[in-house]
C-alpha atoms as a PDB file:
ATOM      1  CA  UNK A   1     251.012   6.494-114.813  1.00  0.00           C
ATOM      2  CA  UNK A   2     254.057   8.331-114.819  1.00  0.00           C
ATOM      3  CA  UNK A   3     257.567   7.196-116.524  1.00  0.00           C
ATOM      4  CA  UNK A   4     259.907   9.777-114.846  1.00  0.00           C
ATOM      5  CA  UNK A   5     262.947   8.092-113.467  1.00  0.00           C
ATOM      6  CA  UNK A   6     264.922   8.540-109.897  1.00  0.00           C
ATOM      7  CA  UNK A   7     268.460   6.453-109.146  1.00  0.00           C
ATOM      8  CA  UNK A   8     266.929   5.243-105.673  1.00  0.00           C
ATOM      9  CA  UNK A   9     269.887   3.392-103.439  1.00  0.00           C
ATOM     10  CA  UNK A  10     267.705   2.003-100.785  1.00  0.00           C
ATOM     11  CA  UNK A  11     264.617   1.967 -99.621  1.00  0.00           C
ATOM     12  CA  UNK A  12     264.353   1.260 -95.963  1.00  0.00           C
ATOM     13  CA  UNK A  13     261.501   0.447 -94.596  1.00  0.00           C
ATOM     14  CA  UNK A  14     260.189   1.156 -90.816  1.00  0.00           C
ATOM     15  CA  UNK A  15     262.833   3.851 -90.076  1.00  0.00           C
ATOM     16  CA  UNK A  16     262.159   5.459 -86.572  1.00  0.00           C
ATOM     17  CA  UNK A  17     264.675   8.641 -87.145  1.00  0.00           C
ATOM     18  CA  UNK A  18     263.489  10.462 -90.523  1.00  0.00           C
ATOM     19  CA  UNK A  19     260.904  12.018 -89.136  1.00  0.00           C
ATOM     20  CA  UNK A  20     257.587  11.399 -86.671  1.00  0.00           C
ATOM     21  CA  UNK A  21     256.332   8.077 -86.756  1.00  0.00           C
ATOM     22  CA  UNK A  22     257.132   4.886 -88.507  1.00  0.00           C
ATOM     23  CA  UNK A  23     258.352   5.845 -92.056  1.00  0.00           C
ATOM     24  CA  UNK A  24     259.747   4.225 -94.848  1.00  0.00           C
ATOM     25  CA  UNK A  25     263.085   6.500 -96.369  1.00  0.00           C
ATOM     26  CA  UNK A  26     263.979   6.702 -99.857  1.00  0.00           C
ATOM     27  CA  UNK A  27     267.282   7.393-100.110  1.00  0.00           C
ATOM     28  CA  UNK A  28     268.121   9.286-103.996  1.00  0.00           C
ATOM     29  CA  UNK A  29     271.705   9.132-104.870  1.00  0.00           C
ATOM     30  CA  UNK A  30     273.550  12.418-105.620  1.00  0.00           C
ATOM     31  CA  UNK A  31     275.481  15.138-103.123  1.00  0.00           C
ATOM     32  CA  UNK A  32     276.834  18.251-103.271  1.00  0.00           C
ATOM     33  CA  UNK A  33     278.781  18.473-100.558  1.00  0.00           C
ATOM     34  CA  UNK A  34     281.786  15.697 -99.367  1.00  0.00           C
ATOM     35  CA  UNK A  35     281.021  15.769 -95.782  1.00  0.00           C
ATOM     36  CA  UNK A  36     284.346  13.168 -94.189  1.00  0.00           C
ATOM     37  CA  UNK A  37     281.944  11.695 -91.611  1.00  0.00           C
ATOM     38  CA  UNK A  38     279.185  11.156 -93.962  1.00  0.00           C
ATOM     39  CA  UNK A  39     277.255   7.708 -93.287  1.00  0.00           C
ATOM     40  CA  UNK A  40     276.886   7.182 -96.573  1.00  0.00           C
ATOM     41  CA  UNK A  41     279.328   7.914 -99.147  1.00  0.00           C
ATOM     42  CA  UNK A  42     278.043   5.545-101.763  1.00  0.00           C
ATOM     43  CA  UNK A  43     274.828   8.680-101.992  1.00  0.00           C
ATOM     44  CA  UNK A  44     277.495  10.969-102.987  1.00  0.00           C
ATOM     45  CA  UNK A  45     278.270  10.749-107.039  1.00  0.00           C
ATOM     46  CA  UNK A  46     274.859  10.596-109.312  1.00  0.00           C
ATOM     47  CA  UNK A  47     275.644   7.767-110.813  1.00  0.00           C
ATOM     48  CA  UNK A  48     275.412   3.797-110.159  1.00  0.00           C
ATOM     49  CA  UNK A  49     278.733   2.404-108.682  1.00  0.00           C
ATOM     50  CA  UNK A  50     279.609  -0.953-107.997  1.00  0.00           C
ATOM     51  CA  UNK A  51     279.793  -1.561-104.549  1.00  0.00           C
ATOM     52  CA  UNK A  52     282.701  -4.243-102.971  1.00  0.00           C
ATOM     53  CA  UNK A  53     282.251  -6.324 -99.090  1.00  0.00           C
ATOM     54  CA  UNK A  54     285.348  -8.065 -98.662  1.00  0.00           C
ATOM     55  CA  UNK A  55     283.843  -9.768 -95.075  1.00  0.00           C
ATOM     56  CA  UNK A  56     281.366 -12.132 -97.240  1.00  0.00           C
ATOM     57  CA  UNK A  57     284.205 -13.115-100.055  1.00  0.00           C
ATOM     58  CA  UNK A  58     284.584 -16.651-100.483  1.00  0.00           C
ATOM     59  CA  UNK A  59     287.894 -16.011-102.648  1.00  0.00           C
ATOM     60  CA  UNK A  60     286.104 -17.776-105.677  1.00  0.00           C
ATOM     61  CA  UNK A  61     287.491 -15.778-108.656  1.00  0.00           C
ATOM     62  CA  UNK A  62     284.411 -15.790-110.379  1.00  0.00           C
ATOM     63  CA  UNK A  63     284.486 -11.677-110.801  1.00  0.00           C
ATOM     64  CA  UNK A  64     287.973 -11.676-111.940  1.00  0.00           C
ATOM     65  CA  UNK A  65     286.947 -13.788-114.280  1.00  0.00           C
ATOM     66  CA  UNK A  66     284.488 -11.872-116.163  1.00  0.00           C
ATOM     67  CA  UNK A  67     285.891  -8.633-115.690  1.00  0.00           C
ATOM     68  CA  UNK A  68     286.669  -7.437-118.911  1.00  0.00           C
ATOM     69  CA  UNK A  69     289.912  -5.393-117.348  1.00  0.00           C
ATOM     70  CA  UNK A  70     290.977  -8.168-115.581  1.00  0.00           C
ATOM     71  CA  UNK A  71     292.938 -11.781-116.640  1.00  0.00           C
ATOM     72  CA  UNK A  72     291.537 -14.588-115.397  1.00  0.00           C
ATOM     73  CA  UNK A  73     293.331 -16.036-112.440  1.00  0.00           C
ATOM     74  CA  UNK A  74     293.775 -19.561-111.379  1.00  0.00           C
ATOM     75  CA  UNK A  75     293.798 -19.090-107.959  1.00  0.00           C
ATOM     76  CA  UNK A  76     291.567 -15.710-106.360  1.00  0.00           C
ATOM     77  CA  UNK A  77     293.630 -13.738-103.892  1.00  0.00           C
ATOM     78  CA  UNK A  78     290.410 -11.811-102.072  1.00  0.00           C
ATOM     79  CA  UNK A  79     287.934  -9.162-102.971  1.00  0.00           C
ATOM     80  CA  UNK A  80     289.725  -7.113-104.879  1.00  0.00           C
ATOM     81  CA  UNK A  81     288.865  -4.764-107.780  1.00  0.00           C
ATOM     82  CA  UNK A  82     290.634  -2.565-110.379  1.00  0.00           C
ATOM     83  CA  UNK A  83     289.122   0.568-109.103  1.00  0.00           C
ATOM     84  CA  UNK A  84     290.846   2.647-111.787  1.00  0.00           C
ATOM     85  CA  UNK A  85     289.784   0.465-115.025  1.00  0.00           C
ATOM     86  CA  UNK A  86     286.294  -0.202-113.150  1.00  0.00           C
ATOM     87  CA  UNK A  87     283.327   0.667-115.744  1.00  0.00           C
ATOM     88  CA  UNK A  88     280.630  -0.330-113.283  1.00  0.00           C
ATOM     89  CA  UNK A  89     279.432  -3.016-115.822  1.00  0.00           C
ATOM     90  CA  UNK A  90     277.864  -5.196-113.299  1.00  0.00           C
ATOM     91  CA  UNK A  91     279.459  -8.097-114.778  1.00  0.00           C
ATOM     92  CA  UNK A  92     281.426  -9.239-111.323  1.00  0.00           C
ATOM     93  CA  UNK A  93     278.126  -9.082-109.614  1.00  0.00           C
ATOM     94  CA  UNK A  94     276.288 -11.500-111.684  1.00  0.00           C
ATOM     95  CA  UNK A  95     278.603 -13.986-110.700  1.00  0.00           C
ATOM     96  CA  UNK A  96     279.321 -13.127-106.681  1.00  0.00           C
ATOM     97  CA  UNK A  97     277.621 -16.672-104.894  1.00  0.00           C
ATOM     98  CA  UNK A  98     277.815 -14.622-101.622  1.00  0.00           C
ATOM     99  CA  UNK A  99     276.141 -11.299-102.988  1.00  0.00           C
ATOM    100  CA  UNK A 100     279.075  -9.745-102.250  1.00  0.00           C
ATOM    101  CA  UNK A 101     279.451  -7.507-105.046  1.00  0.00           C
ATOM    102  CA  UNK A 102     276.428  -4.998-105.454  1.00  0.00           C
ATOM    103  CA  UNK A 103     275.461  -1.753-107.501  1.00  0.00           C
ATOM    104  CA  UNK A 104     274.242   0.709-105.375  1.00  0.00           C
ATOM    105  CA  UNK A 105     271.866   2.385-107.155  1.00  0.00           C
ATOM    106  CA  UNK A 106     268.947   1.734-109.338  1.00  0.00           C
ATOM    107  CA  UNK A 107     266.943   3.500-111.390  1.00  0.00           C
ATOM    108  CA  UNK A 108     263.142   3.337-111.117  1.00  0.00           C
ATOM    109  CA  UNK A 109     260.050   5.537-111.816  1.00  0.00           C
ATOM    110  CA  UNK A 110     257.844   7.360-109.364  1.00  0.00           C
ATOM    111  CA  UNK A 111     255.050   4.720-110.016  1.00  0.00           C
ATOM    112  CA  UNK A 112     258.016   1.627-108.607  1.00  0.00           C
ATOM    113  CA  UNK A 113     259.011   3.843-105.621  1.00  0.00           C
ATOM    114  CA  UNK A 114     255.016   4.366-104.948  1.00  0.00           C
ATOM    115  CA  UNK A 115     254.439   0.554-105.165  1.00  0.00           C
ATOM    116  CA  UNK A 116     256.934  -0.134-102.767  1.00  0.00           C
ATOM    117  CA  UNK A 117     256.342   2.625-100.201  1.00  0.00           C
ATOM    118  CA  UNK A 118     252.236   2.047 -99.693  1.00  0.00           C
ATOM    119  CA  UNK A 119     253.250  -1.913 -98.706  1.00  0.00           C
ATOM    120  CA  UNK A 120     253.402   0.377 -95.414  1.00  0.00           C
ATOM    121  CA  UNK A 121     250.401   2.476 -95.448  1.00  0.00           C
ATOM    122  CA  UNK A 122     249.144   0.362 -92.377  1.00  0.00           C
ATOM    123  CA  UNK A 123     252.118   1.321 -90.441  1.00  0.00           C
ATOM    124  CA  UNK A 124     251.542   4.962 -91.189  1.00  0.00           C
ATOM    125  CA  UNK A 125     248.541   5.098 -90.337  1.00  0.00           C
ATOM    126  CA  UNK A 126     248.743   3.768 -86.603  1.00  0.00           C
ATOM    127  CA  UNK A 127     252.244   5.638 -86.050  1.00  0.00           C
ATOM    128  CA  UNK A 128     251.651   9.039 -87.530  1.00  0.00           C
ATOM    129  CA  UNK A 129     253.734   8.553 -90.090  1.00  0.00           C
ATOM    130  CA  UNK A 130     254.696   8.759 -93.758  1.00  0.00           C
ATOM    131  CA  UNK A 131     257.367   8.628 -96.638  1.00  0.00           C
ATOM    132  CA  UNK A 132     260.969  10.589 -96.121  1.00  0.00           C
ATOM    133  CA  UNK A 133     263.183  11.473 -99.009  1.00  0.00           C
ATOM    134  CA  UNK A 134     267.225  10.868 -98.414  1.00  0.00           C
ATOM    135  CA  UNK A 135     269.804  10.855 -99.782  1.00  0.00           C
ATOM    136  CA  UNK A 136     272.505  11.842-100.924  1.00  0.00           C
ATOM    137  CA  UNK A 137     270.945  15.050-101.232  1.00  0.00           C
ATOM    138  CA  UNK A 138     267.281  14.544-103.018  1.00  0.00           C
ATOM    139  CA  UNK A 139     266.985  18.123-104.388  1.00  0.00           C
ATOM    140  CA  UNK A 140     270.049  16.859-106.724  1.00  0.00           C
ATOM    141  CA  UNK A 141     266.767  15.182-108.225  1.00  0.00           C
ATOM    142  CA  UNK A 142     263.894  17.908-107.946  1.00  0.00           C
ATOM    143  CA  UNK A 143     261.744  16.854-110.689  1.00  0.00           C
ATOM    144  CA  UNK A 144     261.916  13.206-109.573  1.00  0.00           C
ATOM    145  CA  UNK A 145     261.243  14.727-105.913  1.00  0.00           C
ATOM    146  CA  UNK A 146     258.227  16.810-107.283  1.00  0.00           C
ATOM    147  CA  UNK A 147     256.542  13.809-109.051  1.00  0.00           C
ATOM    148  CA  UNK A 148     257.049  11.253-105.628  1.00  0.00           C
ATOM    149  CA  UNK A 149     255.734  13.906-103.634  1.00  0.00           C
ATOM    150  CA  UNK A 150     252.848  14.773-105.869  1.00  0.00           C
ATOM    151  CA  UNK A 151     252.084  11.253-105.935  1.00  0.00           C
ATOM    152  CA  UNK A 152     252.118  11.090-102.185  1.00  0.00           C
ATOM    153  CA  UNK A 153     249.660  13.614-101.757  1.00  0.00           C
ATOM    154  CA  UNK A 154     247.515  11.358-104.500  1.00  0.00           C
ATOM    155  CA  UNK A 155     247.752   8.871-102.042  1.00  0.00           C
ATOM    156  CA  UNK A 156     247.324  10.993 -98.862  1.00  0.00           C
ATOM    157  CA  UNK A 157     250.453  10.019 -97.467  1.00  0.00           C
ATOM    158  CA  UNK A 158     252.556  12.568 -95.158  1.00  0.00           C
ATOM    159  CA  UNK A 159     255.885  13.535 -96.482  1.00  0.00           C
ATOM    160  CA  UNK A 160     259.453  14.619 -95.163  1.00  0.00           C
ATOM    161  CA  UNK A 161     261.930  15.909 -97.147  1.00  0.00           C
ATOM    162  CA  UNK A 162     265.755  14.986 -95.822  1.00  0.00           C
ATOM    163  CA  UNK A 163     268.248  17.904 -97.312  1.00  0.00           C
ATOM    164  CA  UNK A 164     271.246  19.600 -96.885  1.00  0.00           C
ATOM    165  CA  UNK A 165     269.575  22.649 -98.284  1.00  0.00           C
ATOM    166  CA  UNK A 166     272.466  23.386-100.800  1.00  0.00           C
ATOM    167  CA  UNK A 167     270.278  23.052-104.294  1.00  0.00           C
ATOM    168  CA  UNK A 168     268.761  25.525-106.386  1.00  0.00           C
ATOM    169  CA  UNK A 169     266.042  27.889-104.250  1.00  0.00           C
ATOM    170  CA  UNK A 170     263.732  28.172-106.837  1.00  0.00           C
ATOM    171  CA  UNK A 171     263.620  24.086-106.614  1.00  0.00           C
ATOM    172  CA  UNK A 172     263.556  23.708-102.793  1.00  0.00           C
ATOM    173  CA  UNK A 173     260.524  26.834-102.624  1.00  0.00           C
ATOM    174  CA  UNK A 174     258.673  24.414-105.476  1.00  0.00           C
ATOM    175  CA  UNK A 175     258.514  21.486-103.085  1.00  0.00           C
ATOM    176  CA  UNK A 176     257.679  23.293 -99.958  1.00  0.00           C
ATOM    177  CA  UNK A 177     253.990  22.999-100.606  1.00  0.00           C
ATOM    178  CA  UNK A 178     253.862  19.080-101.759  1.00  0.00           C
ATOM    179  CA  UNK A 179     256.384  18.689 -98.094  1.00  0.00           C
ATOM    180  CA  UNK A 180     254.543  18.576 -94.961  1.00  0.00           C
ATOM    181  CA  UNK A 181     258.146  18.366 -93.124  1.00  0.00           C
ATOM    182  CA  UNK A 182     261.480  19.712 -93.585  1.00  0.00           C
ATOM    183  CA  UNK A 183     264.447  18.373 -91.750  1.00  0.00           C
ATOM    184  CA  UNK A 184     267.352  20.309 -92.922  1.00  0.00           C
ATOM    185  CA  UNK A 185     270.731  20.051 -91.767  1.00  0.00           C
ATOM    186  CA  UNK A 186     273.081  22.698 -90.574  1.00  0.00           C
ATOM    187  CA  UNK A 187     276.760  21.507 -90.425  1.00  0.00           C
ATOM    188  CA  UNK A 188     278.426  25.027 -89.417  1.00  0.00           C
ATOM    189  CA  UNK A 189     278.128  28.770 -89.509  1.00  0.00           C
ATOM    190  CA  UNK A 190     281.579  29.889 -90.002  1.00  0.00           C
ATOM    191  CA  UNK A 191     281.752  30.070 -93.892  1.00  0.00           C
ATOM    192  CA  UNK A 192     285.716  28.766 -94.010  1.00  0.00           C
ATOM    193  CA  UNK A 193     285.085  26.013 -91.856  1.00  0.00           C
ATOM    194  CA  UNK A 194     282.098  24.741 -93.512  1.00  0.00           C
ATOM    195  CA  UNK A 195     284.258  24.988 -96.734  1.00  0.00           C
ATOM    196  CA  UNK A 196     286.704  23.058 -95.835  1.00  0.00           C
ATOM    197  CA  UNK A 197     285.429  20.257 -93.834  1.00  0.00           C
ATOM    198  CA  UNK A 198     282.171  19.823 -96.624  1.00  0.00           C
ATOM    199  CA  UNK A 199     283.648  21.218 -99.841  1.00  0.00           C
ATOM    200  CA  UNK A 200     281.008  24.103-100.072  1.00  0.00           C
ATOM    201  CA  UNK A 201     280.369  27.242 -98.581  1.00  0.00           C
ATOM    202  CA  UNK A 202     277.381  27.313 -96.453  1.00  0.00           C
ATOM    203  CA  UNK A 203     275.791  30.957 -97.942  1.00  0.00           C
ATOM    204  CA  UNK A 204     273.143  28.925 -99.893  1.00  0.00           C
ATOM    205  CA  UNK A 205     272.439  26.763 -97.304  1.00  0.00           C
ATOM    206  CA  UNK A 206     271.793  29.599 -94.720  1.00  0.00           C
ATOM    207  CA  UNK A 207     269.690  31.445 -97.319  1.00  0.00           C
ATOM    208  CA  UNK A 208     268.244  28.894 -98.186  1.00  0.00           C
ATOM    209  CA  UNK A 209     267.002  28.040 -95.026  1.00  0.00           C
ATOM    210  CA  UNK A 210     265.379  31.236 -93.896  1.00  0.00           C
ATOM    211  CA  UNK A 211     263.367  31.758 -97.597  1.00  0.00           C
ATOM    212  CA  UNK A 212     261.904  28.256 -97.106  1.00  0.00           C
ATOM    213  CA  UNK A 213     261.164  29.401 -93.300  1.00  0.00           C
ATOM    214  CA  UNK A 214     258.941  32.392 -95.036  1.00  0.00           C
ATOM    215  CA  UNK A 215     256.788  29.865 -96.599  1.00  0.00           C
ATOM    216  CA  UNK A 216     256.863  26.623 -94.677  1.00  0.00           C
ATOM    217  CA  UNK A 217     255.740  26.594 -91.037  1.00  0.00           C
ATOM    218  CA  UNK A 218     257.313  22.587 -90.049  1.00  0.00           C
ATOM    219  CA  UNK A 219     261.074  22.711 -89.984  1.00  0.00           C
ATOM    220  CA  UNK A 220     263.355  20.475 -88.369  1.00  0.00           C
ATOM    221  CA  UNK A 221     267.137  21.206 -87.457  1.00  0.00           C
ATOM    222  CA  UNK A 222     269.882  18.943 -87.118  1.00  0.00           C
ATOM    223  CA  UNK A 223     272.756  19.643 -86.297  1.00  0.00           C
ATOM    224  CA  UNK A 224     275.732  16.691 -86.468  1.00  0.00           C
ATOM    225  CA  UNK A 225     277.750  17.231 -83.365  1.00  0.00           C
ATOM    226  CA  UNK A 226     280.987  16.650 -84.467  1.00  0.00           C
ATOM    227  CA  UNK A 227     284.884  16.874 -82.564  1.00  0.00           C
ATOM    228  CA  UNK A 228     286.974  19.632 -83.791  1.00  0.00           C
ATOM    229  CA  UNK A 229     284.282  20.918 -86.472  1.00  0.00           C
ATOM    230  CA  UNK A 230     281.165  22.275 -84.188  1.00  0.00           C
ATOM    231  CA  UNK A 231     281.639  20.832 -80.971  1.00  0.00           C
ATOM    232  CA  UNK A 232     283.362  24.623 -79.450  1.00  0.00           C
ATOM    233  CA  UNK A 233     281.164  27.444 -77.802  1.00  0.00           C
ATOM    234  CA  UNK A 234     281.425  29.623 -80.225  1.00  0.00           C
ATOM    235  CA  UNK A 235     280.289  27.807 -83.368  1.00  0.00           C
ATOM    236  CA  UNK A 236     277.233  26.701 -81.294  1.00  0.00           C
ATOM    237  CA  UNK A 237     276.684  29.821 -79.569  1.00  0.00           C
ATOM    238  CA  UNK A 238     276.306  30.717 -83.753  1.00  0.00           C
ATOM    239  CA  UNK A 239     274.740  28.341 -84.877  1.00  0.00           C
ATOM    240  CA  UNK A 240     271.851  28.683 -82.319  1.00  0.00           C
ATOM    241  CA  UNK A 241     271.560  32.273 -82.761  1.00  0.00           C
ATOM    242  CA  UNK A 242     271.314  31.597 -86.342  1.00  0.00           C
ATOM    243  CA  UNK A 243     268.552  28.871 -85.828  1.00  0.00           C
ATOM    244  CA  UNK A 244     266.515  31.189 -83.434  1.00  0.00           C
ATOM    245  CA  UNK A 245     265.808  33.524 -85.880  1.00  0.00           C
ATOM    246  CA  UNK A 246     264.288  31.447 -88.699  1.00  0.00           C
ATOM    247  CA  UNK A 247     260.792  31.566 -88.523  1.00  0.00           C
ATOM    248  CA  UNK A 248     259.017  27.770 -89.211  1.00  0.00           C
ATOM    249  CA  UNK A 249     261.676  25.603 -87.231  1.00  0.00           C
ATOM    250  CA  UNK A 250     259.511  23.952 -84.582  1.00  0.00           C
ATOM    251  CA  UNK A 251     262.423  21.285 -83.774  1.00  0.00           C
ATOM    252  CA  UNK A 252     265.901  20.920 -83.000  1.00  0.00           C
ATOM    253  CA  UNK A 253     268.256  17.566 -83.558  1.00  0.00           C
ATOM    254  CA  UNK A 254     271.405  17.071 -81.900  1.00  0.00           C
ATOM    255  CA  UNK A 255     272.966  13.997 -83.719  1.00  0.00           C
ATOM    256  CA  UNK A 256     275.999  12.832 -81.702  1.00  0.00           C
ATOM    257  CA  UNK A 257     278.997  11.890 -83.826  1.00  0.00           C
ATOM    258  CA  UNK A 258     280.323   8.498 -84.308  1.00  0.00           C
ATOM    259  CA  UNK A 259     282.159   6.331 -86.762  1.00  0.00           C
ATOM    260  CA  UNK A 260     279.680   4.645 -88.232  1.00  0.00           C
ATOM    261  CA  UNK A 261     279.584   3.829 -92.314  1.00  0.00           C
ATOM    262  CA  UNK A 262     283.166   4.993 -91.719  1.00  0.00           C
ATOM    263  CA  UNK A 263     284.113   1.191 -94.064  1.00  0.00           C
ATOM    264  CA  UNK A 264     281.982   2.573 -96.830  1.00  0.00           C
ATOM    265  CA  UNK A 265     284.328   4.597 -98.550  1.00  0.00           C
ATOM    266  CA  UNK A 266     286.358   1.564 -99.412  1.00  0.00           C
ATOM    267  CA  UNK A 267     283.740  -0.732-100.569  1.00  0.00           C
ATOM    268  CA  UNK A 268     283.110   1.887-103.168  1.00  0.00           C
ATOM    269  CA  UNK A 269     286.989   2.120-103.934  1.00  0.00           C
ATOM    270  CA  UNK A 270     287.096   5.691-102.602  1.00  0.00           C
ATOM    271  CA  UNK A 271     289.944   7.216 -99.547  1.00  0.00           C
ATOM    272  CA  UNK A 272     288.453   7.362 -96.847  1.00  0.00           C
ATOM    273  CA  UNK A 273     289.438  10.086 -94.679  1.00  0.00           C
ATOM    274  CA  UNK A 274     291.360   9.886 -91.363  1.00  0.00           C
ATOM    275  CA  UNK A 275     288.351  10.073 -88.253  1.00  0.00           C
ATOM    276  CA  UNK A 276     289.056  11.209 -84.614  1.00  0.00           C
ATOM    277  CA  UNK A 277     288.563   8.029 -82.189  1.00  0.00           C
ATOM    278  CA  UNK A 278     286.999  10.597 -79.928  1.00  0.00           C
ATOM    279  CA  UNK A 279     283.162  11.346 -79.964  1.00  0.00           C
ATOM    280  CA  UNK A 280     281.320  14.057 -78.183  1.00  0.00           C
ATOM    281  CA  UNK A 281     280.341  13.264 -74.409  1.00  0.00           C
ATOM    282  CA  UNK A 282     276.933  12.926 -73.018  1.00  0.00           C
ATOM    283  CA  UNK A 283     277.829  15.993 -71.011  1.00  0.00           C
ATOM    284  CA  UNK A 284     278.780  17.972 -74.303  1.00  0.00           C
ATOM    285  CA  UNK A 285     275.497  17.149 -76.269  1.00  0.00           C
ATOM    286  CA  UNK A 286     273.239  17.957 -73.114  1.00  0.00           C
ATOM    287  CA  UNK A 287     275.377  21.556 -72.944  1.00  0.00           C
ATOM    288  CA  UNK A 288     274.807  21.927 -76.526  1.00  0.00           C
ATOM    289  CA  UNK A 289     271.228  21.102 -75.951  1.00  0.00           C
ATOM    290  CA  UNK A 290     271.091  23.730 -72.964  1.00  0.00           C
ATOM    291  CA  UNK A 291     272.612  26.490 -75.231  1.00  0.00           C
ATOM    292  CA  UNK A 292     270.005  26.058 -77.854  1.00  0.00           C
ATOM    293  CA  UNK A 293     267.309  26.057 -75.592  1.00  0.00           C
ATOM    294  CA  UNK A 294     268.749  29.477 -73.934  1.00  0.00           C
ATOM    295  CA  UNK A 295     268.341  31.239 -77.432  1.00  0.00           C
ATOM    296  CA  UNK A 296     264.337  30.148 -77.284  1.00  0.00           C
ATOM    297  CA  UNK A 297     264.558  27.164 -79.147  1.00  0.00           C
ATOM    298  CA  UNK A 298     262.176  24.826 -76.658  1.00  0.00           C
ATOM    299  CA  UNK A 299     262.214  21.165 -78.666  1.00  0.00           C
ATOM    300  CA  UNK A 300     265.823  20.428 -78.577  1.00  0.00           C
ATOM    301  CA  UNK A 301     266.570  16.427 -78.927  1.00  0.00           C
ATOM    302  CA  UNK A 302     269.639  14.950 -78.383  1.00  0.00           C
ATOM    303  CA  UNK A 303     270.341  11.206 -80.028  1.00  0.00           C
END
């Protein structure tokens, strides 16, 4: 029995996109990069943050009145929260009747996560299937990642590993073995325009990419389609190019932008950023698709 310790946000079970099969996706708080359409902002800082949905408030004032930052109030004007005295005490969510209040993130040891993922082994077994670690970015965590996957392979379960690839090499090249599946995303090749629409430059990532194709032979790409990022000729026409030439990537993912988690960033008292109302055609994805394909890449999906 192990003791080592992950913050795990969810754990979502019989997930049909991480990877072949039916899988159940552990999703490890912590990321890098700041990615504006990101689906799930609450991954992004390491820590545990209380967590606000203002749709199941019944306006009780029960979490103003514990909050230590906060007089108590006779009468509750809504779901509201003093994001910039907020110690993330978990005192307000005690109280919430509606469950309204949450802390997104939890911390638990390899031997929890185990206990919780082989409730599915059946499923697994009959879809080809297995366990995927999320995030976040999951290499933010690579001992924690190590001993889950280690564990896995205990237990004969297949694994997937979910990353942006920007993490320490020496830490992504010491998981490739316990991994029997990589699906890494690429955002964009231009350096500047990675920078500024993620927060990083993409140089580790690409490198990244092609030392863990020397030494692991199941890689997946995906590839976020998104309006005025990636969506132009040339940054494809790159971007394949760049893909065709990695040895181990069996599989490309098209993921089709949309606005979805886009209500996060305020439930976790955080700006969101302004979104375009437009998202790519089914025209554009199947030409992106097309141009992929042209540079050799044969599995191309489009979702």
């Amino acid at each position: 029995m192990t003791r080592l310790q992950g913050n795990v946000f969810n754990i979502q079970r019989y997930s049909v996109k991480d990877g072949p099969g039916i899988r159940t996706t552990v999703f490890l708080k912590g990321c890098p990069l700041r990615c504006w359409w990101c689906h799930n902002p609450e991954s992004q800082s390491k820590g545990i943050e209380l967590a606000i949905n203002p749709a199941v408030c019944v306006e009780c004032g029960g979490c103003w009145g514990v909050c230590p930052h906060n007089e108590p109030v006779a009468e509750c004007t809504g779901p509201l929260a003093d994001w910039a005295h907020c110690t993330q005490c978990g005192e307000c969510v005690e109280v919430c009747p509606t469950g309204g209040r949450t802390m997104m993130g939890s911390l638990m040891t390899v031997d929890e996560v185990m206990a919780a993922v082989l409730k599915d082994r059946l499923f697994f077994e009959d879809s080809g299937g297995g366990i995927t670690l999320s995030g976040g970015e999951p290499m933010v965590q690579p001992e924690f990642v190590r001993g889950v996957l280690a564990a896995c392979r205990q237990q004969e379960l297949r694994t997937a590993i979910d990353t942006c690839g920007y993490c320490q090499q020496d830490d992504l090249l010491s998981v490739a073995p316990l991994a029997d599946l990589f699906l890494y995303d690429l955002k964009a090749m231009d350096e500047q325009t990675h920078r500024e629409h993620t927060g990083v430059s993409n140089t580790r990532i690409l490198d990244n990419l092609v030392a863990l194709g020397k030494v692991h032979s199941n890689i997946w790409i995906r590839v976020p389609i998104v309006p005025g990022v990636n969506d132009h000729a040339s940054e494809l026409e790159a971007l394949a190019r760049f893909a065709s030439t990695v040895d181990g990537i069996r599989r490309v993912d098209l993921l089709t932008y949309h606005q979805l988690g886009s209500h996060k960033h305020e439930r976790i008292g955080k700006q969101g950023s302004e979104r375009p109302e437009a998202v790519p055609t089914a025209e554009v994805m199947q030409s992106a698709a097309e141009l992929f394909r042209s540079h050799g890449l044969t599995e191309v999906h489009v979702s």
